[in-house]
Protein backbone atom coordinates (compact mmCIF):
# COMPACT_ATOMS: atom_id res chain seq x y z
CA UNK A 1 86.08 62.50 140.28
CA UNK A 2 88.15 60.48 138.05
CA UNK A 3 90.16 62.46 135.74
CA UNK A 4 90.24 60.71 132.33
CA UNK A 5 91.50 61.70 129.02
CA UNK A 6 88.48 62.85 128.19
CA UNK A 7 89.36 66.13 131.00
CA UNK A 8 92.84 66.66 129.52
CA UNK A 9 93.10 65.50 125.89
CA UNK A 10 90.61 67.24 124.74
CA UNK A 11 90.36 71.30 124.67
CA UNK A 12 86.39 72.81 125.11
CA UNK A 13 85.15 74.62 121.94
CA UNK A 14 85.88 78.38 122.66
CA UNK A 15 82.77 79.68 122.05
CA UNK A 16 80.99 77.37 123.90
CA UNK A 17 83.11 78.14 126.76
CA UNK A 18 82.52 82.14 125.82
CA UNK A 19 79.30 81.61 126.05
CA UNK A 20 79.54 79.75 129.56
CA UNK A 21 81.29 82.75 130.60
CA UNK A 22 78.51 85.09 130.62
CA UNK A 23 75.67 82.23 131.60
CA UNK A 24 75.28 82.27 135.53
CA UNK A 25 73.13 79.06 135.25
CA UNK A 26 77.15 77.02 134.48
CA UNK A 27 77.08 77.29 138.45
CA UNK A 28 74.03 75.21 138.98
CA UNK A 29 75.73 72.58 136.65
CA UNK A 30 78.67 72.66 138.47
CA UNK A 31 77.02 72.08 141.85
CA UNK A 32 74.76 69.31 140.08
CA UNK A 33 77.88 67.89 138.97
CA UNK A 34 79.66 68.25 142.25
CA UNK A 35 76.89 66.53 144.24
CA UNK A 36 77.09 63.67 142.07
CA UNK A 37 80.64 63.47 142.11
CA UNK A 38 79.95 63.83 146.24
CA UNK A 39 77.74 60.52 146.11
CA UNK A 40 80.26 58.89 144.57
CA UNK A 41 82.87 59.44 147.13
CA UNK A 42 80.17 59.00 149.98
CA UNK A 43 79.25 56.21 148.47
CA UNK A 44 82.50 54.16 149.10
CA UNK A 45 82.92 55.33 152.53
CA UNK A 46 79.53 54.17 153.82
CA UNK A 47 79.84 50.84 152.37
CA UNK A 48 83.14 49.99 154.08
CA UNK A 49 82.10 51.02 157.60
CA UNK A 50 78.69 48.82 157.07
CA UNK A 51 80.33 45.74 155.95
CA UNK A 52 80.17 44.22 159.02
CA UNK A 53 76.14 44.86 159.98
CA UNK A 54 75.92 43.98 156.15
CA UNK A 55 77.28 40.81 156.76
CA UNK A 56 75.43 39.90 160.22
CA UNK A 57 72.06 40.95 158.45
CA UNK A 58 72.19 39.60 155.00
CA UNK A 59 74.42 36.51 155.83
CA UNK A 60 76.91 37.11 153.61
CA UNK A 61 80.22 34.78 153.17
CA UNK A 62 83.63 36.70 153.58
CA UNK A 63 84.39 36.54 149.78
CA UNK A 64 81.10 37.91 148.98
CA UNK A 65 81.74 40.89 151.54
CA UNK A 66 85.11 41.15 149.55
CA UNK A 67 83.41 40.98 146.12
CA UNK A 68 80.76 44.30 147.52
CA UNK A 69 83.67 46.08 147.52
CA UNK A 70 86.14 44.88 144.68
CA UNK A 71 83.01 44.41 142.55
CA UNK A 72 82.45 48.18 142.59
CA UNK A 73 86.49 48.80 142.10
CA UNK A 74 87.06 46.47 139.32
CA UNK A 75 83.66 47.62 137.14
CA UNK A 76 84.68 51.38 138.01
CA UNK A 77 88.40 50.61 136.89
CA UNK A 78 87.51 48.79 133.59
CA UNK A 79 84.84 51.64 132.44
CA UNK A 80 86.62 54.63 133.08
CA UNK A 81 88.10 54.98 130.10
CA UNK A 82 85.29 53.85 128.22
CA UNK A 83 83.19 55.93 129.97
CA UNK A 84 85.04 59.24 128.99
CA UNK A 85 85.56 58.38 125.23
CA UNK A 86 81.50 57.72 125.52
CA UNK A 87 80.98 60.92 126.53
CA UNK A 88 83.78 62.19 123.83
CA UNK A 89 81.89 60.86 120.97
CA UNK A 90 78.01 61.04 122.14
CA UNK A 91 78.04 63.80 124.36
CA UNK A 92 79.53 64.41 127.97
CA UNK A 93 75.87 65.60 129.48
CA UNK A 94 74.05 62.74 127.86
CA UNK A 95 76.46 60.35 129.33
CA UNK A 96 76.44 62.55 132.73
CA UNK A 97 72.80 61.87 133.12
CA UNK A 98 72.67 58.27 131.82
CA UNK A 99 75.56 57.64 134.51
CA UNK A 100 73.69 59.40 137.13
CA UNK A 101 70.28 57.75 136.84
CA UNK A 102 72.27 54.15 136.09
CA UNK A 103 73.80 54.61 139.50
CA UNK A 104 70.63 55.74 141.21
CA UNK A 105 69.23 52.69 140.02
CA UNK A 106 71.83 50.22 141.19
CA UNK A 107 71.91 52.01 144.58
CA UNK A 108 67.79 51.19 144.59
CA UNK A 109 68.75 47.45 143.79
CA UNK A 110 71.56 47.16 146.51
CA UNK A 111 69.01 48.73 149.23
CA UNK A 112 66.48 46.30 148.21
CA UNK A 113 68.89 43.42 147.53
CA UNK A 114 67.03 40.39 148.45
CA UNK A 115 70.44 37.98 149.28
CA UNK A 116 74.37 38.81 149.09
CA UNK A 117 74.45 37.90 145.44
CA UNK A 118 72.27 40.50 144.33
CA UNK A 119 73.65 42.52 146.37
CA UNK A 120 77.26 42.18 144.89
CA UNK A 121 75.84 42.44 141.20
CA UNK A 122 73.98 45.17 142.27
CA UNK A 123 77.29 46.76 143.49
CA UNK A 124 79.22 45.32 140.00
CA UNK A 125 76.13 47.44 138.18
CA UNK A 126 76.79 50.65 140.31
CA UNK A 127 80.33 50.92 139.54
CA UNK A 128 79.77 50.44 135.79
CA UNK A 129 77.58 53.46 136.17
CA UNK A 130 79.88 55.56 137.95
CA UNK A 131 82.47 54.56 135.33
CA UNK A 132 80.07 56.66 132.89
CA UNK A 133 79.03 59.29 135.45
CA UNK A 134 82.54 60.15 137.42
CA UNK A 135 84.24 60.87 133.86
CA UNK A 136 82.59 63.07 132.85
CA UNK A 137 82.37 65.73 135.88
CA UNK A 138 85.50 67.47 135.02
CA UNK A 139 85.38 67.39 131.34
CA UNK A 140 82.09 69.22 132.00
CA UNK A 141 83.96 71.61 134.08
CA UNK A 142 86.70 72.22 131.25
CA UNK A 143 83.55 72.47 128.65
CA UNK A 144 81.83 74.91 130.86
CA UNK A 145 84.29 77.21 132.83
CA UNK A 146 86.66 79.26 130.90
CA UNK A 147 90.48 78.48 132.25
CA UNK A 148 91.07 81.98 134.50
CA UNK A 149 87.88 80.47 136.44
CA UNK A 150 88.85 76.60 136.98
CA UNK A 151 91.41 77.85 139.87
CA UNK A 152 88.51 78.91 141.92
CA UNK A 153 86.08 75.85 140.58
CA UNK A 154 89.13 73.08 141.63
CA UNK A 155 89.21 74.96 145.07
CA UNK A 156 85.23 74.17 145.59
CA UNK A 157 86.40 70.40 144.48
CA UNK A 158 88.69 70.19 147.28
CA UNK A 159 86.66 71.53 149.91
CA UNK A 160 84.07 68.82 148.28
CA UNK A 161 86.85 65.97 148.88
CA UNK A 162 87.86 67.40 152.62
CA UNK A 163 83.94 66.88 153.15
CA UNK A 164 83.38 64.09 151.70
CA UNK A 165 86.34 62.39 153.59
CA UNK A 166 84.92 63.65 157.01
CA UNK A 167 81.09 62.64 156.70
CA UNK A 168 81.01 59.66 154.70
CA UNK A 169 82.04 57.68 157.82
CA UNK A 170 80.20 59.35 160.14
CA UNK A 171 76.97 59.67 157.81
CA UNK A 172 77.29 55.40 157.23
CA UNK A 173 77.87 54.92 160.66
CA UNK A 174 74.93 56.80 161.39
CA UNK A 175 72.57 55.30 159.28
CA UNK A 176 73.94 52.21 160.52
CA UNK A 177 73.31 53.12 163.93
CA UNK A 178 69.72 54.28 163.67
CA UNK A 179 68.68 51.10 161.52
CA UNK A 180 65.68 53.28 159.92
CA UNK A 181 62.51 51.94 159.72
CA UNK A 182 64.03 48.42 160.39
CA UNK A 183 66.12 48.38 157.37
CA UNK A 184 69.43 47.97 159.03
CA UNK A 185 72.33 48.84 156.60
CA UNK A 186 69.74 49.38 153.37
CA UNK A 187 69.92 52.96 154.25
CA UNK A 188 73.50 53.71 152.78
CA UNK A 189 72.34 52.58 149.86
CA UNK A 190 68.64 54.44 149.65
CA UNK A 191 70.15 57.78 150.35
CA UNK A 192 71.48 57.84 147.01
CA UNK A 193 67.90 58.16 145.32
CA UNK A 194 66.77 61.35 146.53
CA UNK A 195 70.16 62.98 145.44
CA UNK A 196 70.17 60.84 142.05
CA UNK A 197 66.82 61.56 141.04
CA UNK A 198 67.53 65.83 141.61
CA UNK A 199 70.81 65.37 139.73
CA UNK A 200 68.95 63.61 136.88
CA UNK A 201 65.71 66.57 136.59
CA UNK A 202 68.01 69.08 137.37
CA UNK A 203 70.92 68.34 135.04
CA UNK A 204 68.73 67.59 132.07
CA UNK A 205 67.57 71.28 132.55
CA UNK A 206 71.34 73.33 133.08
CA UNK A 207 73.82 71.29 131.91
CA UNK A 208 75.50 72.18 128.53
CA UNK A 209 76.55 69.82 126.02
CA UNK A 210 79.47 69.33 124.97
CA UNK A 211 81.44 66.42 123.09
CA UNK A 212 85.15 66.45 121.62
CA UNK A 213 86.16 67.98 118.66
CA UNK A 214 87.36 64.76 117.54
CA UNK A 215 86.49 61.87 119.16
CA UNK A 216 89.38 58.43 119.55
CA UNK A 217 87.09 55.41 118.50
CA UNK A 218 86.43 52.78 121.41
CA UNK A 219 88.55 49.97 122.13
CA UNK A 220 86.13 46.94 123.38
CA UNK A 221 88.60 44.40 122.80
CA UNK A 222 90.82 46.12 125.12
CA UNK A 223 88.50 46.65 127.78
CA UNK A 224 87.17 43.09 127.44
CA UNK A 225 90.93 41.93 127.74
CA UNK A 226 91.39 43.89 130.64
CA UNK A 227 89.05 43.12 132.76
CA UNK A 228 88.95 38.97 131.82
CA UNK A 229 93.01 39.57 133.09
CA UNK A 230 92.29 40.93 136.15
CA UNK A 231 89.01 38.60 136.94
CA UNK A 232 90.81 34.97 136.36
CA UNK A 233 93.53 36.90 139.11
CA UNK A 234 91.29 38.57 141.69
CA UNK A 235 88.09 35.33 141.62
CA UNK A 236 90.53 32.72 142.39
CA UNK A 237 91.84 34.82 145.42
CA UNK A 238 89.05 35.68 146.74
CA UNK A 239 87.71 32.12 146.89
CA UNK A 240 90.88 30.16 146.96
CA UNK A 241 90.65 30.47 150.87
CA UNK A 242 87.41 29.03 151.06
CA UNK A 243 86.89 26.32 148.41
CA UNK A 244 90.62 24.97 149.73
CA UNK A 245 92.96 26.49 147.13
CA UNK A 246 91.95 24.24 144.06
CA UNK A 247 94.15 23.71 141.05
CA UNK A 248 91.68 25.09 138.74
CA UNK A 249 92.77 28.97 140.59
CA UNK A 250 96.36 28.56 140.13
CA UNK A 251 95.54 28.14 136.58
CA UNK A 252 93.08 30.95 136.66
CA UNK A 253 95.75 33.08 137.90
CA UNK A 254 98.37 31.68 135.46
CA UNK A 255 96.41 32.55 132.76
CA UNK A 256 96.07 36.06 133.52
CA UNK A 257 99.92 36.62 132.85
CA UNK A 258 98.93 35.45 129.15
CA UNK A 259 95.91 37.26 128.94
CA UNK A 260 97.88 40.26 129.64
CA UNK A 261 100.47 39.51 127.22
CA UNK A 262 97.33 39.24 124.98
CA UNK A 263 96.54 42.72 125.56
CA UNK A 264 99.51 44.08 124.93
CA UNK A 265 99.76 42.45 121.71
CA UNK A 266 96.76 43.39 120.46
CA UNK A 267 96.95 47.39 121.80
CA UNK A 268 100.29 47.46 119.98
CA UNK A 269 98.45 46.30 116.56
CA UNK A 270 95.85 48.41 117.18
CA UNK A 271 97.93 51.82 118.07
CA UNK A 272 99.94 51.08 114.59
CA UNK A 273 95.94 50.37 112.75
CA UNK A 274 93.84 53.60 113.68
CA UNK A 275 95.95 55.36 116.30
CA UNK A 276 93.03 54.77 119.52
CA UNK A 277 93.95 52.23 121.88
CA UNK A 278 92.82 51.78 125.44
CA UNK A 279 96.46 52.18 126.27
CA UNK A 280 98.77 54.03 124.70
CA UNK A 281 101.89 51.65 125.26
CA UNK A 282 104.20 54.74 123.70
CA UNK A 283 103.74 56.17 127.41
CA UNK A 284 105.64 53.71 129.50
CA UNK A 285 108.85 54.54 127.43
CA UNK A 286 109.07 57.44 129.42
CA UNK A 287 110.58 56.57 132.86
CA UNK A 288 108.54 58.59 135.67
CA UNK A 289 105.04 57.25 134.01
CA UNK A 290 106.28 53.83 134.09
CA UNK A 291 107.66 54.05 137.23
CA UNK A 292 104.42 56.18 138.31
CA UNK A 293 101.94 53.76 137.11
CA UNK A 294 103.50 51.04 139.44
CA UNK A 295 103.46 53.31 142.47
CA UNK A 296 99.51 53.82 141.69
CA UNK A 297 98.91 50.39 141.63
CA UNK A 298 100.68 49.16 144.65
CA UNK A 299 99.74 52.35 146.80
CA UNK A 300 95.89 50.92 145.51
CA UNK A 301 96.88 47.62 146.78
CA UNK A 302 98.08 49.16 149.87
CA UNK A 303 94.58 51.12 150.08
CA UNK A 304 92.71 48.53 149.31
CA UNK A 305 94.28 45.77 151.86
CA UNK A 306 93.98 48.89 154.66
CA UNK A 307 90.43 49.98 154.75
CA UNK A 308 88.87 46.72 154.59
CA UNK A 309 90.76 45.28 157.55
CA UNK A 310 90.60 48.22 159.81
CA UNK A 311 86.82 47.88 159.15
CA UNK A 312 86.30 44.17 160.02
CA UNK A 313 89.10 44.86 163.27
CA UNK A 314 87.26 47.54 164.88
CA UNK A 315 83.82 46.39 164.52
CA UNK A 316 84.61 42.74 164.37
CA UNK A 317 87.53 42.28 166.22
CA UNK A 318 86.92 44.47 168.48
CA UNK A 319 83.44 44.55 168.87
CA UNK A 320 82.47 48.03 168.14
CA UNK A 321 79.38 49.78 166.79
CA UNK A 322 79.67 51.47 163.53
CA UNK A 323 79.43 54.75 164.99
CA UNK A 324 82.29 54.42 167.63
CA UNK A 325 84.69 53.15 164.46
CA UNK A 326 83.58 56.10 162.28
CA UNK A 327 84.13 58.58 164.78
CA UNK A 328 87.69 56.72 165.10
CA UNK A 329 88.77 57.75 161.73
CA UNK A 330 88.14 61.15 161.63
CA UNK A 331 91.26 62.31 162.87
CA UNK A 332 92.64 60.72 160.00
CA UNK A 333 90.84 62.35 157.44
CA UNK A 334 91.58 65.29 158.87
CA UNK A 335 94.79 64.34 159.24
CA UNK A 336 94.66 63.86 154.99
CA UNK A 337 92.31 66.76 153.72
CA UNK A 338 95.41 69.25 155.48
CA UNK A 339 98.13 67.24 154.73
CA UNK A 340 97.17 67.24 150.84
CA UNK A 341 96.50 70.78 150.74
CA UNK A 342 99.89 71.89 152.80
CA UNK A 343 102.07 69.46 150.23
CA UNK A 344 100.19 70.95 146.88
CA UNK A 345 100.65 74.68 148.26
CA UNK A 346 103.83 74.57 150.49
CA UNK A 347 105.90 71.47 150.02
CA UNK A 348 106.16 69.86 146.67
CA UNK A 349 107.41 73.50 144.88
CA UNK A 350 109.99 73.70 147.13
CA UNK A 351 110.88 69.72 147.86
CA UNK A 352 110.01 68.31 144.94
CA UNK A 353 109.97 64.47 145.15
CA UNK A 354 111.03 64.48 148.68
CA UNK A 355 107.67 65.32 149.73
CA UNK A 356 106.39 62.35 148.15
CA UNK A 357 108.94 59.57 149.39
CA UNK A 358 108.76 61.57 152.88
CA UNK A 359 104.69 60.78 152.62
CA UNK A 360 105.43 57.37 151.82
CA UNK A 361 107.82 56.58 154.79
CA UNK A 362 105.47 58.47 157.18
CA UNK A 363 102.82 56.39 155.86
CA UNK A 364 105.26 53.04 157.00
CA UNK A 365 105.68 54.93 160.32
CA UNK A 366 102.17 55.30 161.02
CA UNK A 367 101.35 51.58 160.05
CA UNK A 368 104.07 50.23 162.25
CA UNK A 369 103.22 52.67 165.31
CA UNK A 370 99.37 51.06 164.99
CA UNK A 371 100.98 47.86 165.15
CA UNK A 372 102.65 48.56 168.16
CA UNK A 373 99.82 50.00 169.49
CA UNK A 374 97.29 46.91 168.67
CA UNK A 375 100.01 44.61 170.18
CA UNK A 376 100.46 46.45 173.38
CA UNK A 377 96.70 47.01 174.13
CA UNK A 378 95.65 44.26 172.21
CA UNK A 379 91.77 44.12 172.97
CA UNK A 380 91.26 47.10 175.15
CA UNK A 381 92.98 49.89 172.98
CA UNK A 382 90.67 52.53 172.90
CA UNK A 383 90.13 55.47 170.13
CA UNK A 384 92.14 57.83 171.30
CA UNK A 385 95.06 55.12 171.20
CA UNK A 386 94.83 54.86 167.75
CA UNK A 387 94.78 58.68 167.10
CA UNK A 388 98.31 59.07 167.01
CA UNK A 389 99.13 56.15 164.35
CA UNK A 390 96.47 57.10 162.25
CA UNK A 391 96.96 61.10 162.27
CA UNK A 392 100.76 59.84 161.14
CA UNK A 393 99.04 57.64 158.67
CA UNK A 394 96.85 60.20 157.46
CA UNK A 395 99.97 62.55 157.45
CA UNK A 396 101.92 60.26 155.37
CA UNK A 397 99.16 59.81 152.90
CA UNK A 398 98.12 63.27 152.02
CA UNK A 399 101.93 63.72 151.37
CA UNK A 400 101.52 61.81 148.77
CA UNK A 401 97.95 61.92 146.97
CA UNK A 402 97.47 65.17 146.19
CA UNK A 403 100.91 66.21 144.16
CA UNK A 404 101.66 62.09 142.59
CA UNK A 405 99.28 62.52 139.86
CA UNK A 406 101.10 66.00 138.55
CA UNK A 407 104.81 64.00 139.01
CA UNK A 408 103.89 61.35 137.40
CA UNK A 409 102.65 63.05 134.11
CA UNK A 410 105.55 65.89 134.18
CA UNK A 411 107.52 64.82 131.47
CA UNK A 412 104.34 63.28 129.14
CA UNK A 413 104.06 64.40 126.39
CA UNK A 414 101.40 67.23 125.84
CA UNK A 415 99.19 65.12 123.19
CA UNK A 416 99.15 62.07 125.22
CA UNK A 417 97.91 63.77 128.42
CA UNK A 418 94.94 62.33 128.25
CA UNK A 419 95.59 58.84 127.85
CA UNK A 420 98.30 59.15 130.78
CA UNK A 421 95.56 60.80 132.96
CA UNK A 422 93.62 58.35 132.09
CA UNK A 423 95.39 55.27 132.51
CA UNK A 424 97.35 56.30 135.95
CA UNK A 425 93.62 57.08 137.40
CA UNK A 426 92.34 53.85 136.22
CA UNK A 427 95.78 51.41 137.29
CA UNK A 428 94.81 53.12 140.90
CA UNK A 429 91.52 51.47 141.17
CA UNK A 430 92.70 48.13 139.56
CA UNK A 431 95.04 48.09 142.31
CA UNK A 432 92.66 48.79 144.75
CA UNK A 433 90.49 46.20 143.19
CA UNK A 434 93.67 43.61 144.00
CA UNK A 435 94.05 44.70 147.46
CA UNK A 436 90.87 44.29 148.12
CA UNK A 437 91.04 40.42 146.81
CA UNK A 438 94.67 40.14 148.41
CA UNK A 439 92.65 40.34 151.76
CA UNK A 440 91.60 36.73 151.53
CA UNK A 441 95.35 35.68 151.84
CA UNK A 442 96.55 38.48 154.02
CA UNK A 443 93.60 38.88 156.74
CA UNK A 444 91.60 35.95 156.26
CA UNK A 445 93.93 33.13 155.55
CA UNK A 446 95.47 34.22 159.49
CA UNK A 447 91.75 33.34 160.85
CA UNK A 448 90.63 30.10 161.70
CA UNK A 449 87.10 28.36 159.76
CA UNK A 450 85.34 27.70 163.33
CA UNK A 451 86.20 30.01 165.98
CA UNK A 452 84.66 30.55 169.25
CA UNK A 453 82.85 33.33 170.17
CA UNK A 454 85.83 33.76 172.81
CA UNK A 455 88.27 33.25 170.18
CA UNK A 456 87.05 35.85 167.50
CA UNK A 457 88.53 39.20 169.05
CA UNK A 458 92.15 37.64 169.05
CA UNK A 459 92.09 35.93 165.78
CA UNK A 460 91.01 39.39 163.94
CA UNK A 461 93.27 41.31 165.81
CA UNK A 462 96.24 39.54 165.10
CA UNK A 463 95.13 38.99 161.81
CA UNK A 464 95.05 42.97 161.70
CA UNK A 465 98.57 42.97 162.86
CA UNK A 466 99.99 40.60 159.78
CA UNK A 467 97.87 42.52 157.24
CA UNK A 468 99.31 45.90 158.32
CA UNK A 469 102.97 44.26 158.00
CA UNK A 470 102.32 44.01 154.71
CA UNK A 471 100.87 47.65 154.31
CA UNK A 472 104.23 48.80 155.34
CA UNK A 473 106.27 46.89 153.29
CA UNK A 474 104.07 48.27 150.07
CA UNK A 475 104.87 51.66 151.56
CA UNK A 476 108.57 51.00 151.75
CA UNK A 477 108.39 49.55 147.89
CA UNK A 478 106.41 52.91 146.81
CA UNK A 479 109.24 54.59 148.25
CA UNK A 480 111.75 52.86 145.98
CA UNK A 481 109.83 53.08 143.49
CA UNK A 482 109.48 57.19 143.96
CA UNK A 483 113.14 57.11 142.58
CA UNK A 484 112.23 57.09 139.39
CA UNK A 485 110.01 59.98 139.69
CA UNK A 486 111.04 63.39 138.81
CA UNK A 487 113.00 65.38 141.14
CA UNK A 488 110.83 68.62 141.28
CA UNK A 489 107.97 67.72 138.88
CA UNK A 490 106.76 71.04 136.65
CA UNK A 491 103.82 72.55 136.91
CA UNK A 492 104.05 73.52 133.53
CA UNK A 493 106.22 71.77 131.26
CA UNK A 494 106.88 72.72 127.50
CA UNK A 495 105.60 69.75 126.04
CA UNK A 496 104.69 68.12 128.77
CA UNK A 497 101.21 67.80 130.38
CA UNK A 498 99.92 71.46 130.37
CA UNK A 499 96.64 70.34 131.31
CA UNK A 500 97.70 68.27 135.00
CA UNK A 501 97.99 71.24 136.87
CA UNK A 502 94.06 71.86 136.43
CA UNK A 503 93.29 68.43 137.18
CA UNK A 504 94.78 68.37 140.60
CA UNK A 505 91.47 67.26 142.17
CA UNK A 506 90.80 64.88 140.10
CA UNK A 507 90.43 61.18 140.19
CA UNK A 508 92.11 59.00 142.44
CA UNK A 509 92.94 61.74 144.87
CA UNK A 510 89.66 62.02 146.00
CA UNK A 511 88.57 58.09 146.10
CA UNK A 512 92.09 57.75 147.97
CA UNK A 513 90.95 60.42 150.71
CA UNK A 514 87.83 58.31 151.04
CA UNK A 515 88.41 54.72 150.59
């Protein structure tokens, strides 16, 4: 659930929230708005561990099976702070259920995609929605719950994350697995409807409405810039590979850097004009945000080159079914859901910072024990092999997931909370978006166009080996870059984001225990 301004710049109207108080049926909302915010999380988790029966089954090129999954990031990245002002200004339930029933819809098209392409609009359409769904789930939350009762309400969204990080493997592998009446992977995909369609009736009937008491106008022009930036860089990586590098993507890529000297150009103008832009450039003046913006984005980068890979390696490379490679990762979600919890509760108020650059260099550990691991067994390593890199791994990240959000906005100032929550959740999945495109040059430009049947299990595992070098070095930068963060970031800061503390389980925490 994808905290955006919309959950911290804005305070609830206090009688609406008095009123909550005393109305048992704000519980149904919040598990309506919880199981959405579950199919959201599922949703990614299913999708990676199918890729490769997705591609077998639909015939889909490399860069397409790329674009299914950087198609969702990049749409969910670009509308998230859209989405939330939408729901500011015309009403956080109405955009709730317009998300919801958008994304239902778009699942329904990507189970009954008729050819790759469709499929990877389809997937482009269902991240828009949840760009207008996933906003608003905690700003319902602070609308409906008075503040003595979100403690116990953020507690249910953790165990929600811990689950969803344990079963959305195991539930796409399984779906996988039993290819339902003969639809093969369509199943991930069709799940959704059942659990859409409830959301939708139900949520109509006990959700509250709320909106902002007053509303920043919408910045199209930014969003527009933004995501034309990031498209003319991640399109020509993803194909460059496979159309043969041609001149016209070095432009495209060129380009970008102006576009996003564009944007800042015009988000300056517009910040001095009517006080609303999509980013609120004021914010990277202060030293941990700036520095804790670039750690989001390369730790999504890091995420996003990770999960694809170890995908395509175990069921590609190594040849297994989707079942044996989702049971493979649960010890490191496990490994994650404790870790998180142990460094919120335990760690970070004693260590401060340390925690986080001790997550990140775990993190390198655990990438450069799996290497060692791949290289020694190379095509006979077995599950519990990989246990102990990945339980490190998972170890190192929960370090660092659950208390960077908090550091990062500790010394932000209290009005621009928001925008800062906003903006550091939505840099996460653009990174995560470029990861998933850096792939192509990373995993795939190590594999050869025409291999051999014999020849595919090496070529993916040692092109698993060079990606996960350069997972490590992104963990060693993240550690440099962790510098810059505060040394014991404040819960509660006097003038600084009041509101962070609440949103602890919020936004890219959860999509980064699940991607």
């Amino acid at each position: 659930m994808t905290s955006t301004e919309t959950s911290l710049g804005t305070s609830p109207d206090p009688r609406t929230a008095q009123a909550a108080t005393g109305d048992r049926r704000r519980w149904l909302a919040l598990a309506i708005v919880m199981t959405a915010a579950f199919m959201d999380l599922v949703d990614v988790t299913i999708v990676n561990i199918a890729i490769p029966s997705i591609r077998q089954d639909a015939g889909a090129s490399w860069s397409q099976i790329q674009w299914i999954t950087a198609g969702y990031a990049l749409a969910f990245a670009a509308g998230l702070i859209t989405g939330g002002r939408l729901g500011d200004i015309h009403g956080r339930k109405r955009l709730f259920l317009l998300g919801i029933g958008g994304f239902t819809l778009a699942s329904a098209l990507c189970g009954f995609a008729a050819n790759p392409e469709m499929l990877v609009a389809s997937r482009i359409l269902q991240g828009a929605m949840a760009a207008m769904m996933v906003p608003q789930v905690l700003s319902i939350v602070h609308a409906t719950f008075p503040a003595h009762e979100r403690g116990k309400v953020f507690g249910l969204f953790g165990a929600i994350v811990g689950l969803g990080a344990v079963s959305g493997p195991l539930l796409g592998a399984l779906l996988t697995e039993w290819n339902l009446f003969g639809l093969e992977w369509r199943p991930i995909f069709l799940i959704n409807l059942p659990v859409g369609i409830a959301g939708l009736i139900l949520g109509s009937r006990f959700i509250t409405e709320s909106k902002a008491p007053k509303a920043l106008k919408l910045d199209l022009v930014g969003v527009v810039l933004v995501t034309l930036g990031l498209l003319m860089l991640l399109y020509p990586l993803t194909r460059g590979r496979e159309l043969d590098w041609p001149v016209w993507g070095y432009v495209s890529m060129a380009g970008s850097i102006g576009v996003v000297g564009a944007l800042v150009a015009y988000e300056r103008r517009k910040g001095a004009r009517d006080g609303s832009p999509l980013i609120e450039l004021s914010l990277f003046r202060v030293r941990s945000f700036a520095a804790g913006v670039a750690v989001q984005t390369v730790f999504g980068v890091g995420l996003g080159v990770f999960f694809l890979v170890w995908t395509l390696y175990m069921q590609t490379g190594l040849g297994w079914s989707p079942l044996r490679a989702g049971l493979t990762g649960v010890p490191f979600s496990i490994a994650v859901s404790t870790a998180a919890g142990l460094s919120v509760q335990k760690l970070v108020p004693r260590f401060g910072r340390k925690v986080l650059q001790t997550g990140a260099l775990t993190m390198a550990i655990g990438v450069l024990l799996y290497i060692w691991e791949s290289e020694r067994y190379g095509l006979d390593i077995a599950p519990w092999q990989m246990a102990l890199p990945l339980v490190v791994m998972g170890v190192g990240m929960g370090l660092i997931v659950a208390p960077l959000t908090d550091a990062v906005l500790s010394d932000v100032p209290r009005e621009h909370a928001g925008s800062a929550s906003g903006l550091i959740n939505t840099v996460q999945q653009m990174g995560n978006a470029l990861g998933l495109g850096l792939v192509a040059v990373v995993f795939f430009g190590r594999i050869g166009d025409r291999l051999t049947p014999a020849e595919v299990g090496p070529a993916f595992v040692n092109a698993f080996e060079h990606a996960l070098g350069w997972v490590a070095l992104v963990m060693f930068a993240i550690f440099l870059l962790m510098f810059a963060l505060p040394k014991r970031p404040a819960q509660h800061v006097e003038g600084g984001a009041e509101d962070a503390p609440e949103a602890a389980p919020s936004g890219d925490r959860e999509r980064e225990l699940v991607a």
